[in-house]
Protein backbone atom coordinates (compact mmCIF):
# COMPACT_ATOMS: atom_id res chain seq x y z
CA UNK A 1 1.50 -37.36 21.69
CA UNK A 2 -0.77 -35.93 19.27
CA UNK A 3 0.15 -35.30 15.77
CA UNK A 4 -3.43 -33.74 15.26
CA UNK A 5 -2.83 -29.95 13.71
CA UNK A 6 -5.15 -27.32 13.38
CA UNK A 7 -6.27 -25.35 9.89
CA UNK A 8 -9.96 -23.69 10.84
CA UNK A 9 -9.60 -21.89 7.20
CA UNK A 10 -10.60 -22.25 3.63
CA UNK A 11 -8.86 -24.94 0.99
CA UNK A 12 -8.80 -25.98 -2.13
CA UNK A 13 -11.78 -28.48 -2.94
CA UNK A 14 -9.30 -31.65 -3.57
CA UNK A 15 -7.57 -30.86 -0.55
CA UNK A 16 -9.52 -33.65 1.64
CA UNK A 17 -8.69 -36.04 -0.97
CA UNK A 18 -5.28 -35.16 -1.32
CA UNK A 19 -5.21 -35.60 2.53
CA UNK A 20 -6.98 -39.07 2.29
CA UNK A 21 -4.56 -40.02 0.00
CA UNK A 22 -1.61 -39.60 2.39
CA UNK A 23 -2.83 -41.86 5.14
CA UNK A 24 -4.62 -39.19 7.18
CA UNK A 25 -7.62 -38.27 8.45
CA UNK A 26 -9.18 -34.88 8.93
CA UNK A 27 -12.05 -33.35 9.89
CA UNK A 28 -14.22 -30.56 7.48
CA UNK A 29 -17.89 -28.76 7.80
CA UNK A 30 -19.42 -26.80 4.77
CA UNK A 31 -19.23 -23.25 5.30
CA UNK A 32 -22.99 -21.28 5.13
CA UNK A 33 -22.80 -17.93 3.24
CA UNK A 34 -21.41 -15.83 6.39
CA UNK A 35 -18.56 -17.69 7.00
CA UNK A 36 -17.93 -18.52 3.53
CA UNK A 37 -17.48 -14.78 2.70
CA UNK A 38 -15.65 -14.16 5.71
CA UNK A 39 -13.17 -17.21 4.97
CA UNK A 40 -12.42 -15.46 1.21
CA UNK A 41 -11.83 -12.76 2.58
CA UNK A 42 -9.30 -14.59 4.87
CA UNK A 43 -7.83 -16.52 2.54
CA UNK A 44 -7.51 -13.27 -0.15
CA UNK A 45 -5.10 -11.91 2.86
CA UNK A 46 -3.06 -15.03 3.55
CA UNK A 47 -2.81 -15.42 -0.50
CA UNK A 48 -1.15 -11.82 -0.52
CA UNK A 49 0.97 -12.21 2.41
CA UNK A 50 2.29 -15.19 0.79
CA UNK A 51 3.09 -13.55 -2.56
CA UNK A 52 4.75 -10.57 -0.71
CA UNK A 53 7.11 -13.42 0.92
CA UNK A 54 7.60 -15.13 -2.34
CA UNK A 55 6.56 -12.91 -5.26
CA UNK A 56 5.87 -15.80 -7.94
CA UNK A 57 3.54 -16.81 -10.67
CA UNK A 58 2.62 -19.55 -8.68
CA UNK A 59 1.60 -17.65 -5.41
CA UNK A 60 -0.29 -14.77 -7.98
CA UNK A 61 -2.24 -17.47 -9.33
CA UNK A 62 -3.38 -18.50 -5.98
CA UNK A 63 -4.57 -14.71 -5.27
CA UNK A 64 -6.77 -14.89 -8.56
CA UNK A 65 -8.15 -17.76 -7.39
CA UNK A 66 -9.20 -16.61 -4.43
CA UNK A 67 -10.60 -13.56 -6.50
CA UNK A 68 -12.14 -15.76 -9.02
CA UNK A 69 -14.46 -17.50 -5.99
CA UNK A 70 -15.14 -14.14 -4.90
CA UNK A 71 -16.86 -12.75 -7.64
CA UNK A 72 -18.34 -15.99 -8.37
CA UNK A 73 -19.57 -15.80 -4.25
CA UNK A 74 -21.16 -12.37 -5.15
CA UNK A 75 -22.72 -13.01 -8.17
CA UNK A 76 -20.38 -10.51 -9.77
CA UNK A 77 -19.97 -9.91 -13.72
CA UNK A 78 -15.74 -10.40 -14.76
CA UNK A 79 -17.04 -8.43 -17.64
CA UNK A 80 -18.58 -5.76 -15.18
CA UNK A 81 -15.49 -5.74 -13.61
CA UNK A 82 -13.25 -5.78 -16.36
CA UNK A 83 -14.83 -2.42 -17.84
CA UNK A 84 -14.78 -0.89 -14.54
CA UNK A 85 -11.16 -1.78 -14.90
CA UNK A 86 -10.77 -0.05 -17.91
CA UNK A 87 -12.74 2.70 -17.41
CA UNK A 88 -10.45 4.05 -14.06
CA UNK A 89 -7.19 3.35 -15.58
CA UNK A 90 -8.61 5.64 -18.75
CA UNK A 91 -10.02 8.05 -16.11
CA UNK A 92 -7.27 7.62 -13.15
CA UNK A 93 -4.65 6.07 -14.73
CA UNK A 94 -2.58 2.88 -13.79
CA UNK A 95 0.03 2.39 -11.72
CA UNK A 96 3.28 1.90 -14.66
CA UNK A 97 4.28 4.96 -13.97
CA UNK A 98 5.69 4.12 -10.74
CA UNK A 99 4.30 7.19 -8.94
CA UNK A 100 4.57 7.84 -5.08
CA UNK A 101 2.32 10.46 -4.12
CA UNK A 102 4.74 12.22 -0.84
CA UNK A 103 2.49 15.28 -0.50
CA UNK A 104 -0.29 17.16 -1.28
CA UNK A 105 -0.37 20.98 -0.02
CA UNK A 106 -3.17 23.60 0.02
CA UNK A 107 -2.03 26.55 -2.71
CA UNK A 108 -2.55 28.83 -0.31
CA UNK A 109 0.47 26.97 1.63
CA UNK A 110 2.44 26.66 -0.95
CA UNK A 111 2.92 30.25 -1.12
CA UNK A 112 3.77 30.65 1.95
């Protein structure tokens, strides 16, 4: 009986060691670019589930990790970002207002 399990995703850097550490062995290949990319995007998804199971600091942290690699992965400026930010929540707004768009008619409906 096998007590071998299977990951195939993304982890954390000190994750082999922390593995090591326990007794076990694992196996690991470098990602190229491709999959790399691919895997964020992965792991972004499986970062969000998880904080929509358990909505804690400690899962959000894990998301902006994820996002930090990202725009680190795409050469990306936070500062670039940041503004962009800024700029749509002056031009769009936010979302504190706690608005659910239920509808959007065509005037000429509404008269109707």
């Amino acid at each position: 009986m096998s007590d071998t399990k299977i990951y195939n995703k993304l982890v954390r850097d000190k994750i082999p060691d922390i593995i090591e550490k326990a007794g076990k062995s694992y196996e690991i290949h470098i990602a190229d670019t491709f999959e790399y990319e691919k895997a964020l995007h992965n792991k972004l998804l499986e970062e969000v589930n998880e904080f929509i199971q358990n909505p804690c600091e400690e899962e959000l942290a894990d998301i902006l990790e994820v996002i930090d690699a990202i725009i680190e992965n795409k050469g990306f400026s936070v500062e670039t970002i940041e503004s962009v930010k800024k700029e749509k929540g002056e031009i769009r707004g936010k979302f504190t207002k706690r608005i659910i768009l239920e509808k959007v008619f065509d005037r000429k409906e509404e008269n109707k």
